[in-house]
Protein backbone atom coordinates (compact mmCIF):
# COMPACT_ATOMS: atom_id res chain seq x y z
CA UNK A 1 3.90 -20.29 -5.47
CA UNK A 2 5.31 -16.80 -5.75
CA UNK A 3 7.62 -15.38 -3.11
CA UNK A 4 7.85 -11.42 -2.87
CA UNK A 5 9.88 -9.54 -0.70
CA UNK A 6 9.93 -6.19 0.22
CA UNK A 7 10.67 -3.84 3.76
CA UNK A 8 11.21 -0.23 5.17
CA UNK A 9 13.97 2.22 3.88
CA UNK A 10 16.22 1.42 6.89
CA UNK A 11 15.58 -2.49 6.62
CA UNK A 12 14.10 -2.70 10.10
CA UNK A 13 11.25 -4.50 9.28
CA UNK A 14 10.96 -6.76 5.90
CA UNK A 15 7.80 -9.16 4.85
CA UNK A 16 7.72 -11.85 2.68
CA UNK A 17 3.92 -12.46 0.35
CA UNK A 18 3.59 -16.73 -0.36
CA UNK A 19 0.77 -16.29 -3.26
CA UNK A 20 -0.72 -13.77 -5.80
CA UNK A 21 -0.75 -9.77 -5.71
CA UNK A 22 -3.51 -7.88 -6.93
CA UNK A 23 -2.52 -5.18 -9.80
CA UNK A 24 -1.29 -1.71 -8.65
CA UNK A 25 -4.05 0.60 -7.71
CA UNK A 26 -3.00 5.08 -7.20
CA UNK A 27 -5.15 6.27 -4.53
CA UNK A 28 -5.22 10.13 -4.25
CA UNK A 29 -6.73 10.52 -1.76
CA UNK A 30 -5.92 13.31 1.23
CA UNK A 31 -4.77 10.90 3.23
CA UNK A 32 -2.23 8.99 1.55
CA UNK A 33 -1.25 11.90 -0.35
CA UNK A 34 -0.49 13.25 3.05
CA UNK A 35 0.89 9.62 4.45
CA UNK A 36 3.44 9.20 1.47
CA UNK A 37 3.94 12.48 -0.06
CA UNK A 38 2.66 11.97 -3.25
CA UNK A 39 -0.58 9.64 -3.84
CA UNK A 40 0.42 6.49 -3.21
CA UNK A 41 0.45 3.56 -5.62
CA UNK A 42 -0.18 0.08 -3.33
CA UNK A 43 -1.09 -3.72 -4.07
CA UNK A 44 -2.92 -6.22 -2.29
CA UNK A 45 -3.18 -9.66 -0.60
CA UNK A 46 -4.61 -11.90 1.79
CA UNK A 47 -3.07 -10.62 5.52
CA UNK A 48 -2.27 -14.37 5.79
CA UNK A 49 -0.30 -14.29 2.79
CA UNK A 50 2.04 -11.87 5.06
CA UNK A 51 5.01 -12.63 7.15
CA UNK A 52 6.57 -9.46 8.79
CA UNK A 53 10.04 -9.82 10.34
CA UNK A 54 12.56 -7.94 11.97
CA UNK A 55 10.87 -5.12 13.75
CA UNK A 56 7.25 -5.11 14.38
CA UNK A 57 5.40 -2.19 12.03
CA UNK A 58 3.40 0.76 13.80
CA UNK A 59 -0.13 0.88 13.47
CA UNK A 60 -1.76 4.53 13.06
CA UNK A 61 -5.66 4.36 12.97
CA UNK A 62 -5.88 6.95 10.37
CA UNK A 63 -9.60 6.40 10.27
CA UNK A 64 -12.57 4.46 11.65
CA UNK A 65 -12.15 2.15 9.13
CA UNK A 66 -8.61 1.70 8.60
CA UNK A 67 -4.76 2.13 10.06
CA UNK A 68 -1.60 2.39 8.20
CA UNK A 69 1.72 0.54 9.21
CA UNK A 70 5.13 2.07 9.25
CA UNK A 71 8.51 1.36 10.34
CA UNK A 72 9.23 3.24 14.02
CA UNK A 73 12.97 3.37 12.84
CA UNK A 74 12.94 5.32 9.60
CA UNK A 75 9.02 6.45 9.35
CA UNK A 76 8.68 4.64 6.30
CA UNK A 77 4.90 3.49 4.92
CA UNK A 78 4.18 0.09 4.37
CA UNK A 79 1.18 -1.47 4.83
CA UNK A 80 -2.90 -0.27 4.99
CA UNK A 81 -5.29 -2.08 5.79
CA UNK A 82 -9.17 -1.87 6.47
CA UNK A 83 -10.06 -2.77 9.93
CA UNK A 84 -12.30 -6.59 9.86
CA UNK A 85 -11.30 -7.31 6.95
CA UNK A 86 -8.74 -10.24 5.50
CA UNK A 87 -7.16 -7.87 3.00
CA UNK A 88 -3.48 -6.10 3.70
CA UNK A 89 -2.56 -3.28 0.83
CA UNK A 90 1.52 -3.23 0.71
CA UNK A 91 3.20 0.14 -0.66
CA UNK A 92 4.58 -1.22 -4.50
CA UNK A 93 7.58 0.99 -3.76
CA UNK A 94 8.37 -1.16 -0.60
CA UNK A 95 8.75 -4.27 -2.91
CA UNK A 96 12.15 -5.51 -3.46
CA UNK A 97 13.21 -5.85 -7.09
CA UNK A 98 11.07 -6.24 -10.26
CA UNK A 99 7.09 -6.76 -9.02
CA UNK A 100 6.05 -7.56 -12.45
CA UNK A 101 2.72 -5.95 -11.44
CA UNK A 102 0.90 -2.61 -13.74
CA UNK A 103 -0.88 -0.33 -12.25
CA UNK A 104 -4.58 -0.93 -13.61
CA UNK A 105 -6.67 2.12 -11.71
CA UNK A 106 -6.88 4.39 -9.40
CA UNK A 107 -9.01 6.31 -6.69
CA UNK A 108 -9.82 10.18 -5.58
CA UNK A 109 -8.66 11.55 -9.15
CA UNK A 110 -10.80 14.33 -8.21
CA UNK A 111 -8.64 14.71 -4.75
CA UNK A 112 -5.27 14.72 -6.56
CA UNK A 113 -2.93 17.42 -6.00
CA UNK A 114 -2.40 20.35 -8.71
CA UNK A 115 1.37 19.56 -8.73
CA UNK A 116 0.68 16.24 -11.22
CA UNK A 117 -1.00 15.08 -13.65
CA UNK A 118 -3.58 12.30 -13.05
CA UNK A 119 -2.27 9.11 -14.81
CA UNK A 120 -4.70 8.38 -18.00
CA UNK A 121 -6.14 5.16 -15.95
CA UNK A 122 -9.59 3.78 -15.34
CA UNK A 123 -11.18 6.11 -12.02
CA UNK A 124 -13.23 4.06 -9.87
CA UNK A 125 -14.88 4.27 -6.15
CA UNK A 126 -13.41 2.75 -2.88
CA UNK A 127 -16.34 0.92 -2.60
CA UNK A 128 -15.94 -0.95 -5.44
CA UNK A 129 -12.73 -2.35 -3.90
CA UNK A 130 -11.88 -5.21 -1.74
């Protein structure tokens, strides 16, 4: 079974995944443009896959349907997730080491910010995701 690690900039809180990540998906949308500075690039796994240690994350409910978890330390993102659902996306720059993961699509091209170019990867709609 594959282990991944991965945790905040200041170490405060660190997870471990037991099992399978989904490719890397860019989402550009306002919000996690806003949430990680840039658009943010994220995988994804059961939440029971997840074991958080050290500090416990903070939740923001940055929507009705979701909140995003951070470290209350050093600010940094980790974790969204969509409220009833089983799934947890993790940041892929929160990962410790080599992932081995591609990123495969992407969402809200049409939201992205003029500062970048939109990666040349298949666009699709939220609601096509998990």
């Amino acid at each position: 079974m594959r282990l991944t690690k991965g945790s905040c900039l200041c170490g405060a809180v660190t997870y471990e995944v037991r099992g399978d990540l989904r490719s890397i998906i860019a989402c550009h949308c306002t919000q996690c443009r806003k949430a990680t500075g840039h658009y943010a690039a994220a995988t994804q796994t059961l939440q029971e896959n997840v074991r958080i240690d050290g500090n416990t994350p903070r939740w923001f409910r940055s929507s009705e349907q979701a909140e995003r978890g951070f470290c209350s330390t050093c600010g940094g993102n980790l974790f969204w997730r969509r409220l009833q659902n089983p799934h947890i996306s993790i940041w892929a720059g929160t990962i410790d080491g080599p992932t081995g993961l591609k990123m495969e699509s992407q969402l809200y091209a049409d939201s992205a910010g003029d500062y970048y170019e939109v990666p040349d990867l298949p666009r699709w709609e939220q609601s096509r995701l998990i």
